[in-house]
C-alpha atoms as a PDB file:
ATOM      1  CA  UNK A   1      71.488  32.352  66.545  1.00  0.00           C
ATOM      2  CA  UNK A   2      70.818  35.683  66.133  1.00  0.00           C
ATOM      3  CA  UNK A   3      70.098  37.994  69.866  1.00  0.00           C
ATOM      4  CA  UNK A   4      66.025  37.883  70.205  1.00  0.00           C
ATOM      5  CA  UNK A   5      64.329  40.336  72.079  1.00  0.00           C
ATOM      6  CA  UNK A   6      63.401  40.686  75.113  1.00  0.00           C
ATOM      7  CA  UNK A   7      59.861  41.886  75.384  1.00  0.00           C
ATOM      8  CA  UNK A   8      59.571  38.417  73.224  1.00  0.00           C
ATOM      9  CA  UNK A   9      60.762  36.260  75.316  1.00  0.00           C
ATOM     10  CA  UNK A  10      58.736  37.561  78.000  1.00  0.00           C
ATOM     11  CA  UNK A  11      55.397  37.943  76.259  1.00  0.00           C
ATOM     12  CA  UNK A  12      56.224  34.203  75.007  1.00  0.00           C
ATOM     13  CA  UNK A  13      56.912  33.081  78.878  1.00  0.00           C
ATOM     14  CA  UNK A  14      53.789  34.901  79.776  1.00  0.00           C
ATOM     15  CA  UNK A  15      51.328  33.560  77.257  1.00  0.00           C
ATOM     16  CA  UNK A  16      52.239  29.922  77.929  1.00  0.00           C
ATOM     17  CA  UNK A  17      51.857  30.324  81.784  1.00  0.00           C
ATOM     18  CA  UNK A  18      55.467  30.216  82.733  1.00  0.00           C
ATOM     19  CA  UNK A  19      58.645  31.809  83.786  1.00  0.00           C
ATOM     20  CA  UNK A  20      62.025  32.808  82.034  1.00  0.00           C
ATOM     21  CA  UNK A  21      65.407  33.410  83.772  1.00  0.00           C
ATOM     22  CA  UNK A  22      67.716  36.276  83.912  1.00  0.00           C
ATOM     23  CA  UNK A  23      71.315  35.246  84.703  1.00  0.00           C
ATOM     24  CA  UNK A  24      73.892  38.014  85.625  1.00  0.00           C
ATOM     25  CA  UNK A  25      77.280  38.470  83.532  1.00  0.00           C
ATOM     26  CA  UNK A  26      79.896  39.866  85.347  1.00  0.00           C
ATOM     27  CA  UNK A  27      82.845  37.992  82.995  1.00  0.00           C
ATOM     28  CA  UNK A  28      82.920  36.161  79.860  1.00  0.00           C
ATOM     29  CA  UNK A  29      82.914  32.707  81.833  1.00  0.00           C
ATOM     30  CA  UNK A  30      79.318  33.993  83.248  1.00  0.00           C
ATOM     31  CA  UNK A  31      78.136  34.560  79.568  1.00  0.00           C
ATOM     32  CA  UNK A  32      79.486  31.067  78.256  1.00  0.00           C
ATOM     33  CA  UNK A  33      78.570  29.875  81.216  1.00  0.00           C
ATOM     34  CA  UNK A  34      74.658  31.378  80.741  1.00  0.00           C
ATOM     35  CA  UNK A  35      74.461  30.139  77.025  1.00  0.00           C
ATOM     36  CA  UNK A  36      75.756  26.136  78.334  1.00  0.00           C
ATOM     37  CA  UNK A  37      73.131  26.002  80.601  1.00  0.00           C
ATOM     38  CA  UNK A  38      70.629  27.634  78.410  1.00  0.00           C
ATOM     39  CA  UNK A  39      71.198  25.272  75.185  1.00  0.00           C
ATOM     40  CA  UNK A  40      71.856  22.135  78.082  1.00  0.00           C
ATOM     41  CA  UNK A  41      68.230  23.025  79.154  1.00  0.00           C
ATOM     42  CA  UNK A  42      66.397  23.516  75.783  1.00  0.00           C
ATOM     43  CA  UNK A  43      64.988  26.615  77.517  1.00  0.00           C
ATOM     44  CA  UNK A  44      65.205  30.564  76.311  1.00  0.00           C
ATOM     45  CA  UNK A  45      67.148  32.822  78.753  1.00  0.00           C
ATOM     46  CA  UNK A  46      68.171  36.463  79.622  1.00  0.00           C
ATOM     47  CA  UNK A  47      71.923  37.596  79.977  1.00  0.00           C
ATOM     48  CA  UNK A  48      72.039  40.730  82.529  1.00  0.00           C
ATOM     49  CA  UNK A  49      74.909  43.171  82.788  1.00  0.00           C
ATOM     50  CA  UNK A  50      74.120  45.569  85.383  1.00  0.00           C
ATOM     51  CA  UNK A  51      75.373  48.853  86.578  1.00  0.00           C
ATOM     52  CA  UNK A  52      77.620  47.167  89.213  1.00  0.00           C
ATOM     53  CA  UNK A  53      79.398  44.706  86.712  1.00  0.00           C
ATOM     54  CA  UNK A  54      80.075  47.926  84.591  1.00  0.00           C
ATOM     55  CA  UNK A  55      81.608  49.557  87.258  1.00  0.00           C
ATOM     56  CA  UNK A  56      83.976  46.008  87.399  1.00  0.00           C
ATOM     57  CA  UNK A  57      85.200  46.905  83.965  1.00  0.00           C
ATOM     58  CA  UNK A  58      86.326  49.913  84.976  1.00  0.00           C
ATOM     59  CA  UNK A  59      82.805  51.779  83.723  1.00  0.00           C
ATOM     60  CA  UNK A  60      83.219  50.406  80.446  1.00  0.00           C
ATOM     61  CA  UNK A  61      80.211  48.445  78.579  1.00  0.00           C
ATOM     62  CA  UNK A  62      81.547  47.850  75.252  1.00  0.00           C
ATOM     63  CA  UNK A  63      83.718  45.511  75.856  1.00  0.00           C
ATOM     64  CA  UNK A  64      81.675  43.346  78.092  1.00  0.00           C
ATOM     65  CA  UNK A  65      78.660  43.988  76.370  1.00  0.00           C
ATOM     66  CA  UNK A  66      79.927  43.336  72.539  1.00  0.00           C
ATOM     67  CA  UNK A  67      82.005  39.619  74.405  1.00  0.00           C
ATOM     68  CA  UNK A  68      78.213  38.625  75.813  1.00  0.00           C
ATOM     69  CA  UNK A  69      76.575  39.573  72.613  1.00  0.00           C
ATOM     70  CA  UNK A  70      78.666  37.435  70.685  1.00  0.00           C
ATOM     71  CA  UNK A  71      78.505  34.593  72.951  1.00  0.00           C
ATOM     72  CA  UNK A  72      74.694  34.672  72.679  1.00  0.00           C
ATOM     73  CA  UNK A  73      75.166  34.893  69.193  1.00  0.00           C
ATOM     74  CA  UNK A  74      77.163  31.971  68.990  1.00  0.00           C
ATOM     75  CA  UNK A  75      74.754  29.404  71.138  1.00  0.00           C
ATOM     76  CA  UNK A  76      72.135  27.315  70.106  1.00  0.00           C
ATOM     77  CA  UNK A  77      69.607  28.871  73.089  1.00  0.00           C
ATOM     78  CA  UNK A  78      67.323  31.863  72.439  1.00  0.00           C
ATOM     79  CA  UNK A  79      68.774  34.761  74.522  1.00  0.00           C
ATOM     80  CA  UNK A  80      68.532  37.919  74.647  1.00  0.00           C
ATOM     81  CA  UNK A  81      70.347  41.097  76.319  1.00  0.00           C
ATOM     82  CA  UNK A  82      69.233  43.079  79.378  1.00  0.00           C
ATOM     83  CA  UNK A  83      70.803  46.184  80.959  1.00  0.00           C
ATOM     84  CA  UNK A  84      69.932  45.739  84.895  1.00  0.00           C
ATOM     85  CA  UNK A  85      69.982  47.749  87.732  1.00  0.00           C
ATOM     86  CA  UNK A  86      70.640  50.915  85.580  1.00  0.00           C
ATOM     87  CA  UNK A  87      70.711  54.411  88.205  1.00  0.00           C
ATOM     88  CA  UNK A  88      72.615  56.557  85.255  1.00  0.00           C
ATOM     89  CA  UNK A  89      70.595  57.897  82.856  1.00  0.00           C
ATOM     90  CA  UNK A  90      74.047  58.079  80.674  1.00  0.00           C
ATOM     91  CA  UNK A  91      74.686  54.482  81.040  1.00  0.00           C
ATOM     92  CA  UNK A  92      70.591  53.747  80.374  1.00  0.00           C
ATOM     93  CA  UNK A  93      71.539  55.423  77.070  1.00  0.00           C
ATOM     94  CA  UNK A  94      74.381  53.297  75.688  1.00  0.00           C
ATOM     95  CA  UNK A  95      71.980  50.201  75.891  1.00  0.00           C
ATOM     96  CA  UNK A  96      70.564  50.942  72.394  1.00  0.00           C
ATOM     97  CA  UNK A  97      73.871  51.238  70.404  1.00  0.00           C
ATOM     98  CA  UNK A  98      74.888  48.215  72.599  1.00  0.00           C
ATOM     99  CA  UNK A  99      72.562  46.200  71.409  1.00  0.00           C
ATOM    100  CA  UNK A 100      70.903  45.649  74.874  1.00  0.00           C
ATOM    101  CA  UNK A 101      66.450  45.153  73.585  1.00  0.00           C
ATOM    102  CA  UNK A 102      65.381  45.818  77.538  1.00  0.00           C
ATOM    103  CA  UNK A 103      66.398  47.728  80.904  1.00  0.00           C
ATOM    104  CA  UNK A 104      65.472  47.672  84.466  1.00  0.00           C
ATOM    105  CA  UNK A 105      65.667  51.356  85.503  1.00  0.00           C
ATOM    106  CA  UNK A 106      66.394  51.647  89.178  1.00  0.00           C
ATOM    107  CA  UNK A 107      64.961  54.747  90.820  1.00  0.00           C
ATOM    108  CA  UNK A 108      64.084  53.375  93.926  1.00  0.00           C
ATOM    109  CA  UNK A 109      66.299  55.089  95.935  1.00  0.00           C
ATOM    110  CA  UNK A 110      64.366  58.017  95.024  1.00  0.00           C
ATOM    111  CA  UNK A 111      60.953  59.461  96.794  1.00  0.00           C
ATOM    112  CA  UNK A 112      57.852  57.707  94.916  1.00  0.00           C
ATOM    113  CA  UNK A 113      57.100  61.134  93.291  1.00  0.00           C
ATOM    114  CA  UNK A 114      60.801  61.623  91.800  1.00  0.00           C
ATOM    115  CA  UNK A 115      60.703  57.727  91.254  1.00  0.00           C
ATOM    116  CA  UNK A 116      57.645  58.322  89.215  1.00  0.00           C
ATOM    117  CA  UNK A 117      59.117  61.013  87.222  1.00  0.00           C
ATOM    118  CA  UNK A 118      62.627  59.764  86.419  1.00  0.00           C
ATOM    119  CA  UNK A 119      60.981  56.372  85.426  1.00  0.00           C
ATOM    120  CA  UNK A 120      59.123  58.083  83.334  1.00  0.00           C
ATOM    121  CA  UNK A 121      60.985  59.958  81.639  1.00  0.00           C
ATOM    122  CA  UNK A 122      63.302  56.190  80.965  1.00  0.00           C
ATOM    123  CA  UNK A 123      60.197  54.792  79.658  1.00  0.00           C
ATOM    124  CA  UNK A 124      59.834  57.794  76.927  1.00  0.00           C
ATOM    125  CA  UNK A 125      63.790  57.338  75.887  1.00  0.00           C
ATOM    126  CA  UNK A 126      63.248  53.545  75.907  1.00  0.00           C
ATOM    127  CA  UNK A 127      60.228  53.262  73.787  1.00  0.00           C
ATOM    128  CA  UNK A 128      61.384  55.564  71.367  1.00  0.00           C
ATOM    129  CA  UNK A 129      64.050  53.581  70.582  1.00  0.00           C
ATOM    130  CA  UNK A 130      62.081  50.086  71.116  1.00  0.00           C
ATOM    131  CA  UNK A 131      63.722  49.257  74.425  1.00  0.00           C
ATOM    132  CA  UNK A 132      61.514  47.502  76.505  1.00  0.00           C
ATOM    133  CA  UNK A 133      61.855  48.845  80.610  1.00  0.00           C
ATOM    134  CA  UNK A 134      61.389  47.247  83.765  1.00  0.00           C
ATOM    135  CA  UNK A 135      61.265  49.196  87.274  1.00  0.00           C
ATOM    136  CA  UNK A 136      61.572  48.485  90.850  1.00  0.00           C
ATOM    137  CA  UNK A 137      58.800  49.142  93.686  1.00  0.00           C
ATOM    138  CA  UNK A 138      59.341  48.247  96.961  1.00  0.00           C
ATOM    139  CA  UNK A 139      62.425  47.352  98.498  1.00  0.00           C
ATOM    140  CA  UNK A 140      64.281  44.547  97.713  1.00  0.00           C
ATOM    141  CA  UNK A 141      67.340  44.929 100.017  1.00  0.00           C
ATOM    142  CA  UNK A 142      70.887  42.884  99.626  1.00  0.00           C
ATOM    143  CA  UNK A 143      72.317  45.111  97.091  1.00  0.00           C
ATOM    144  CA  UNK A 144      75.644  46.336  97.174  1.00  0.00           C
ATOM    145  CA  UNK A 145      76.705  48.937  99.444  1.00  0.00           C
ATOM    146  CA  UNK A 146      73.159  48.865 101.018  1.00  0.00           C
ATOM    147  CA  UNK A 147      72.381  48.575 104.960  1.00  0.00           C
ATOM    148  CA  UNK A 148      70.849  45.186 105.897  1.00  0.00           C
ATOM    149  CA  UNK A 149      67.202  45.170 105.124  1.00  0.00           C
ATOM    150  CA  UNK A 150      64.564  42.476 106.616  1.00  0.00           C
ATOM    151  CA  UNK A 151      62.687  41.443 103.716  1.00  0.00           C
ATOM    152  CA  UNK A 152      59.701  41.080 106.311  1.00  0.00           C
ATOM    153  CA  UNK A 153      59.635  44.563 107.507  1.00  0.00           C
ATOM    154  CA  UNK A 154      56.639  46.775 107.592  1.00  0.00           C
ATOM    155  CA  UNK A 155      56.663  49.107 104.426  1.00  0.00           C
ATOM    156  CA  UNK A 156      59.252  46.981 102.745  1.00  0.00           C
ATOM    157  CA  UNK A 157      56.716  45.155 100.768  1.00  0.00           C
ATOM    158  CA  UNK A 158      54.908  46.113  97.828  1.00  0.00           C
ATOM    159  CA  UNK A 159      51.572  47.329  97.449  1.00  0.00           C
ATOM    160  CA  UNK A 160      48.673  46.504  94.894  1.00  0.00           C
ATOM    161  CA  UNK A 161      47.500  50.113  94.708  1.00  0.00           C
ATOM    162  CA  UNK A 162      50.492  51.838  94.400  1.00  0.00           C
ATOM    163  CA  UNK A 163      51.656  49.428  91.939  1.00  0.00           C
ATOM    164  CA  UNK A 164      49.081  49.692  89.828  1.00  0.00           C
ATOM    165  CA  UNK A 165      49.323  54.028  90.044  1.00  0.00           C
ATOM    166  CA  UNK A 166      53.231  53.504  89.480  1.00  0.00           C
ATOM    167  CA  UNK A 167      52.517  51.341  86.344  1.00  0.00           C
ATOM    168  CA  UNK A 168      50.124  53.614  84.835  1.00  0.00           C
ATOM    169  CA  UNK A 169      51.693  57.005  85.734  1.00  0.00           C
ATOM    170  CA  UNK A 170      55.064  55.601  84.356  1.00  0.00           C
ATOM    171  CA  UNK A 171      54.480  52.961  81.663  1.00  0.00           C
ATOM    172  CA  UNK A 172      56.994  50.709  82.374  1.00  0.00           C
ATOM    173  CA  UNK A 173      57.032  47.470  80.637  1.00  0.00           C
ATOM    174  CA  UNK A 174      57.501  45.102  83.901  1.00  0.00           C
ATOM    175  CA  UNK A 175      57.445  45.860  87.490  1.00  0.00           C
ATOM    176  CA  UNK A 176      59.959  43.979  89.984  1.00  0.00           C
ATOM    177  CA  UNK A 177      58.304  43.645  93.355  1.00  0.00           C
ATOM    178  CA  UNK A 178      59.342  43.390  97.174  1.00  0.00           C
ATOM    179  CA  UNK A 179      57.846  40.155  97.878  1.00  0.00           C
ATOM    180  CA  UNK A 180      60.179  38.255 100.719  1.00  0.00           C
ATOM    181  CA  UNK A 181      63.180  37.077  98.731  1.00  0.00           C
ATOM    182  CA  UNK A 182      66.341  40.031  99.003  1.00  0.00           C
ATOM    183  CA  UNK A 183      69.655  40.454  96.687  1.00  0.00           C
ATOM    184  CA  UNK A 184      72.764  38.566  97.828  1.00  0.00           C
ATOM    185  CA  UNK A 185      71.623  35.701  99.932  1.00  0.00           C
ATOM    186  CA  UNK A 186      74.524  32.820  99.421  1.00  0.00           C
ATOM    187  CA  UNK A 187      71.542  30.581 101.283  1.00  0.00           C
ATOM    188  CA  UNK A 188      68.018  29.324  99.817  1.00  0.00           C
ATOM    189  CA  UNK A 189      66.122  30.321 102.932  1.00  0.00           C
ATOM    190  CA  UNK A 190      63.570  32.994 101.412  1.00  0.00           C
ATOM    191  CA  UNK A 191      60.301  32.384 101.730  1.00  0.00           C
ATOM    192  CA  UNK A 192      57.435  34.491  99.854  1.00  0.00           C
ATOM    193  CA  UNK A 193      54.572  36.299 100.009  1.00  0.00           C
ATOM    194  CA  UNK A 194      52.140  33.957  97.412  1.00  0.00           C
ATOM    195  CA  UNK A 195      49.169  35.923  98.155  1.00  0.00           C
ATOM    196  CA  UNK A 196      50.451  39.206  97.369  1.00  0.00           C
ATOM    197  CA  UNK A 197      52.143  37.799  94.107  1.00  0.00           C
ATOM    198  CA  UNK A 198      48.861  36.982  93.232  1.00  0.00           C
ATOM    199  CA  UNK A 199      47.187  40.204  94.654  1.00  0.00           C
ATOM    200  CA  UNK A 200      49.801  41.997  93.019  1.00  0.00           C
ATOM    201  CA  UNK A 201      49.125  40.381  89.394  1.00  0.00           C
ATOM    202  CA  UNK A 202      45.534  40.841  89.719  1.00  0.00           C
ATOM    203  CA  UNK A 203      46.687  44.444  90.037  1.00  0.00           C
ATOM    204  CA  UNK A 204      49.078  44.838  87.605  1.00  0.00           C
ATOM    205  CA  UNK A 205      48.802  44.903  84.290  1.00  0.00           C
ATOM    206  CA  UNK A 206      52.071  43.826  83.251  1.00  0.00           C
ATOM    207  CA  UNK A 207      55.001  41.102  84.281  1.00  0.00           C
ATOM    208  CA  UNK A 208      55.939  40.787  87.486  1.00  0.00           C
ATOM    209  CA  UNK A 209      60.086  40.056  88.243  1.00  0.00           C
ATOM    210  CA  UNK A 210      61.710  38.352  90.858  1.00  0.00           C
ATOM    211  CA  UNK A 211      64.786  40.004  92.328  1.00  0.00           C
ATOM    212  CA  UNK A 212      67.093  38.029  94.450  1.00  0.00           C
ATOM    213  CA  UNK A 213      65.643  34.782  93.167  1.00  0.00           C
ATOM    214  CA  UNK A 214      68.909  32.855  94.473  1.00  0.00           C
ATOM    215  CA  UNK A 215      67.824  32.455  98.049  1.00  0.00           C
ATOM    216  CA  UNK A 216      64.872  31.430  97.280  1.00  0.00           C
ATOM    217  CA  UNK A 217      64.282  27.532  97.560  1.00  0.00           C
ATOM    218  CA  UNK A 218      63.356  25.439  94.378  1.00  0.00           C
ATOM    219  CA  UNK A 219      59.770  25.081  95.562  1.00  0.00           C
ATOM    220  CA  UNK A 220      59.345  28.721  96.500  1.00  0.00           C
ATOM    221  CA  UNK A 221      60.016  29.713  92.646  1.00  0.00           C
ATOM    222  CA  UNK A 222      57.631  27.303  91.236  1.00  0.00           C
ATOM    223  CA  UNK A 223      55.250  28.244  93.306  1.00  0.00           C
ATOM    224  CA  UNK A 224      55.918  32.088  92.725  1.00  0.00           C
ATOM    225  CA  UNK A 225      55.517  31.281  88.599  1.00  0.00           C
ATOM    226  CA  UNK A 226      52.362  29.553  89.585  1.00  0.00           C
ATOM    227  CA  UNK A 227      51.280  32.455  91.251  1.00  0.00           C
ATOM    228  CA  UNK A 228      52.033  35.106  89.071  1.00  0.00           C
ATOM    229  CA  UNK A 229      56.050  36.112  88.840  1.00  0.00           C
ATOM    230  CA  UNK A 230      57.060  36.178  84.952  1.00  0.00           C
ATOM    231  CA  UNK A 231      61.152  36.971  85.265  1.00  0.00           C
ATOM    232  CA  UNK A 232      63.024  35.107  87.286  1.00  0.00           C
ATOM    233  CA  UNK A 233      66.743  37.425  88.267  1.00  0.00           C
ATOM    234  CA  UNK A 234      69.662  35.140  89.706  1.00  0.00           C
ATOM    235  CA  UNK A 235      73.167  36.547  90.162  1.00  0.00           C
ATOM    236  CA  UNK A 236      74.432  35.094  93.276  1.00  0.00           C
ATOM    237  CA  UNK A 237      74.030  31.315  92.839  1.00  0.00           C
ATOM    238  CA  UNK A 238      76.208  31.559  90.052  1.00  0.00           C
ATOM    239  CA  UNK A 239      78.796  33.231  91.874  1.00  0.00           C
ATOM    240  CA  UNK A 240      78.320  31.004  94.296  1.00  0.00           C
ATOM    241  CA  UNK A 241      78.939  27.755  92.152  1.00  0.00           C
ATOM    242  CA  UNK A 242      81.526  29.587  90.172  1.00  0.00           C
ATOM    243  CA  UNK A 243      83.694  30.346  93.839  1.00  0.00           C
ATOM    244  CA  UNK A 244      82.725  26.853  94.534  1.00  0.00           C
ATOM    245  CA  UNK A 245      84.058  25.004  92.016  1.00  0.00           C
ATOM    246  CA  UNK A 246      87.273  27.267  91.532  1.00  0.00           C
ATOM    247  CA  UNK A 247      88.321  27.183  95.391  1.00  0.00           C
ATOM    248  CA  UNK A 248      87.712  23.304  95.180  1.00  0.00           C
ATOM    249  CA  UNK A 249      90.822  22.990  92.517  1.00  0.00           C
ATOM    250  CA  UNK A 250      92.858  25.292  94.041  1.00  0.00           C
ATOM    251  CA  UNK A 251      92.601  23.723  97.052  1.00  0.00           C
ATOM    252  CA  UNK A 252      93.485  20.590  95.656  1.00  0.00           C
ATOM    253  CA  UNK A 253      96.216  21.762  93.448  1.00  0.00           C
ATOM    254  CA  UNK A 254      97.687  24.368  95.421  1.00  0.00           C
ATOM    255  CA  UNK A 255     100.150  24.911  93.018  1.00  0.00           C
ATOM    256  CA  UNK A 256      98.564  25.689  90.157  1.00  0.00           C
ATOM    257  CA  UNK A 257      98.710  29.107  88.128  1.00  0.00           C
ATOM    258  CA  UNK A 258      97.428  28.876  84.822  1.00  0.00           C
ATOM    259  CA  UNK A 259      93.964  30.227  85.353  1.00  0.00           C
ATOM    260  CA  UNK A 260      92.354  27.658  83.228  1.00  0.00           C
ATOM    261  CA  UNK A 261      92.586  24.815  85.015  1.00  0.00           C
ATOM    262  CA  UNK A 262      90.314  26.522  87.713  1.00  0.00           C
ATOM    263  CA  UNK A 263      88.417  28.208  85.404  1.00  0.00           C
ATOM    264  CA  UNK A 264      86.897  25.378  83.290  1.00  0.00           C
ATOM    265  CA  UNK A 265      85.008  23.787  86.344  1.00  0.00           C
ATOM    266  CA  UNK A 266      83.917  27.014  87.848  1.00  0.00           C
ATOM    267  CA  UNK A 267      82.235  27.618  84.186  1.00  0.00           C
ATOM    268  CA  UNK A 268      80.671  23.935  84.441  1.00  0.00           C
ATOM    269  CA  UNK A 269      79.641  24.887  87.766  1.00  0.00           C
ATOM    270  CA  UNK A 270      77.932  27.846  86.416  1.00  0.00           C
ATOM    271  CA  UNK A 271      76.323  26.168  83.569  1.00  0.00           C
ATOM    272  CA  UNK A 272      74.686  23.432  85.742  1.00  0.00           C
ATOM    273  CA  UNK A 273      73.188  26.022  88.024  1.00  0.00           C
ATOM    274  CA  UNK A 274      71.315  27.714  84.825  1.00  0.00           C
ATOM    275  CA  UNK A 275      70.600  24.361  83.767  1.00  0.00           C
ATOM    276  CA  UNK A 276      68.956  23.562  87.139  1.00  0.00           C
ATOM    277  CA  UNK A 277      67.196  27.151  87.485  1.00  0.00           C
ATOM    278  CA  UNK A 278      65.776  26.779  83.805  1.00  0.00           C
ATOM    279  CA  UNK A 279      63.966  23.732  84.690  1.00  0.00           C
ATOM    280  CA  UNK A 280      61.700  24.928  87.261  1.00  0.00           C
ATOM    281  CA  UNK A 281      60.696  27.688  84.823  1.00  0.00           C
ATOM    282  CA  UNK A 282      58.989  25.337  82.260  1.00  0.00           C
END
């Protein structure tokens, strides 16, 4: 099936009141993986390759991006491509000749006025070329490389006003919002801030995203749809199921070496975590 866009997907989720999932690829397993789970589950998803998982393959996209394209390409599941967690600008710029339809530009770590401006300036480059960009406000902690942040801290959390101002001043497609959960967490313990999903949608006049959606519990993400959140991000329960699965067989065949005998449950594992995700979207 050929890739579909992004901003489609979305406005499709939107319009019928529910959520869509964005898995992240770090290896071609992830993408197969993504696509499984997608076509198991009769349900549209998003594959994200983010800045990070570039930096894996040695700062490379092609060859990552081109192997996840054509797994998409090759499924039964409507998916599209997202570039996520983008801080270069030069990297931002090989999504449109990598076929990537959306990115989440990440100028957070910036002060709200040079957050405002660089954003900005994404959202010009993006549109002219009909990419379709998401931005962070707030602080959603967990990521890589990043000090410990309580998702419950004063400040952390983001606000209605400023949202709305950061929206309009930037014109970013989709706005990912601070709301309790945080990147990383290997256990479903978050637990969310319903009232300001719902203060923040009232306030905001485009989708809301989820970051760090794998801590939180199954009930905590319907109830987060319900309440407003569009796009749904999980990374680390598939790592999670993927280490899972493949220290499970190694364990029990410590002598193995051929990496496929590991590697075909951790995939499975994968796939019946996007299954399961997918299914409290719809």
């Amino acid at each position: 099936m050929p890739l579909v866009n992004t901003a489609e997907l979305i406005a499709a989720a939107q319009a019928a009141g529910q959520g869509i999932a964005a898995f992240n690829v770090i290896t071609l397993e992830h993408a197969e993986a993504i696509a499984e789970g997608a076509a198991r589950a009769g349900r549209p998803a998003i594959l994200q390759i983010s800045e990070n998982a570039v930096k894996f393959h040695g700062g490379n996209l092609s060859p990552i991006a081109a192997a996840t394209a054509a797994v998409a390409r090759a499924s039964k599941a409507r998916l599209s491509l997202h570039l996520d967690h983008v801080e270069s600008v030069d990297l931002l710029r090989q999504a449109h000749p990598a076929g990537f339809s959306s990115a989440m530009f990440d100028a957070s770590k910036l002060t709200y006025g040079d957050n405002v401006k660089a954003t900005a300036e994404a959202v010009r480059w993006g549109h002219e070329r009909g990419i379709w960009i998401e931005a962070e406000l707030g602080k959603v902690g967990g990521k890589e490389g990043e000090p410990p942040l309580d998702a419950h801290a004063p400040g952390v959390r983001t606000d209605p006003a400023e949202a709305a101002a950061y929206v309009r001043d930037t014109g970013v497609d989709a706005l990912a919002v601070a709301v309790g959960s945080s990147h990383a967490m290997t256990e479903r313990t978050a637990a969310l801030d319903h009232e300001l999903i719902a203060a923040l949608k009232t306030a905001v006049p485009v989708p809301l995203v989820l970051h760090g959606s794998s801590g939180v519990p199954d009930k905590e993400i319907r109830e987060a749809v319900a309440s407003g959140m569009v796009k749904i991000n999980v990374g680390t329960a598939l790592n999670t199921a993927f280490t899972g699965a493949a220290r499970a067989y190694l364990e029990a065949h410590p002598s193995a070496v051929d990496p496929r005998k590991y590697l075909v449950p951790a995939r499975e594992a994968m796939a019946g975590t996007v299954a399961h995700f997918l299914g409290l979207l719809g």
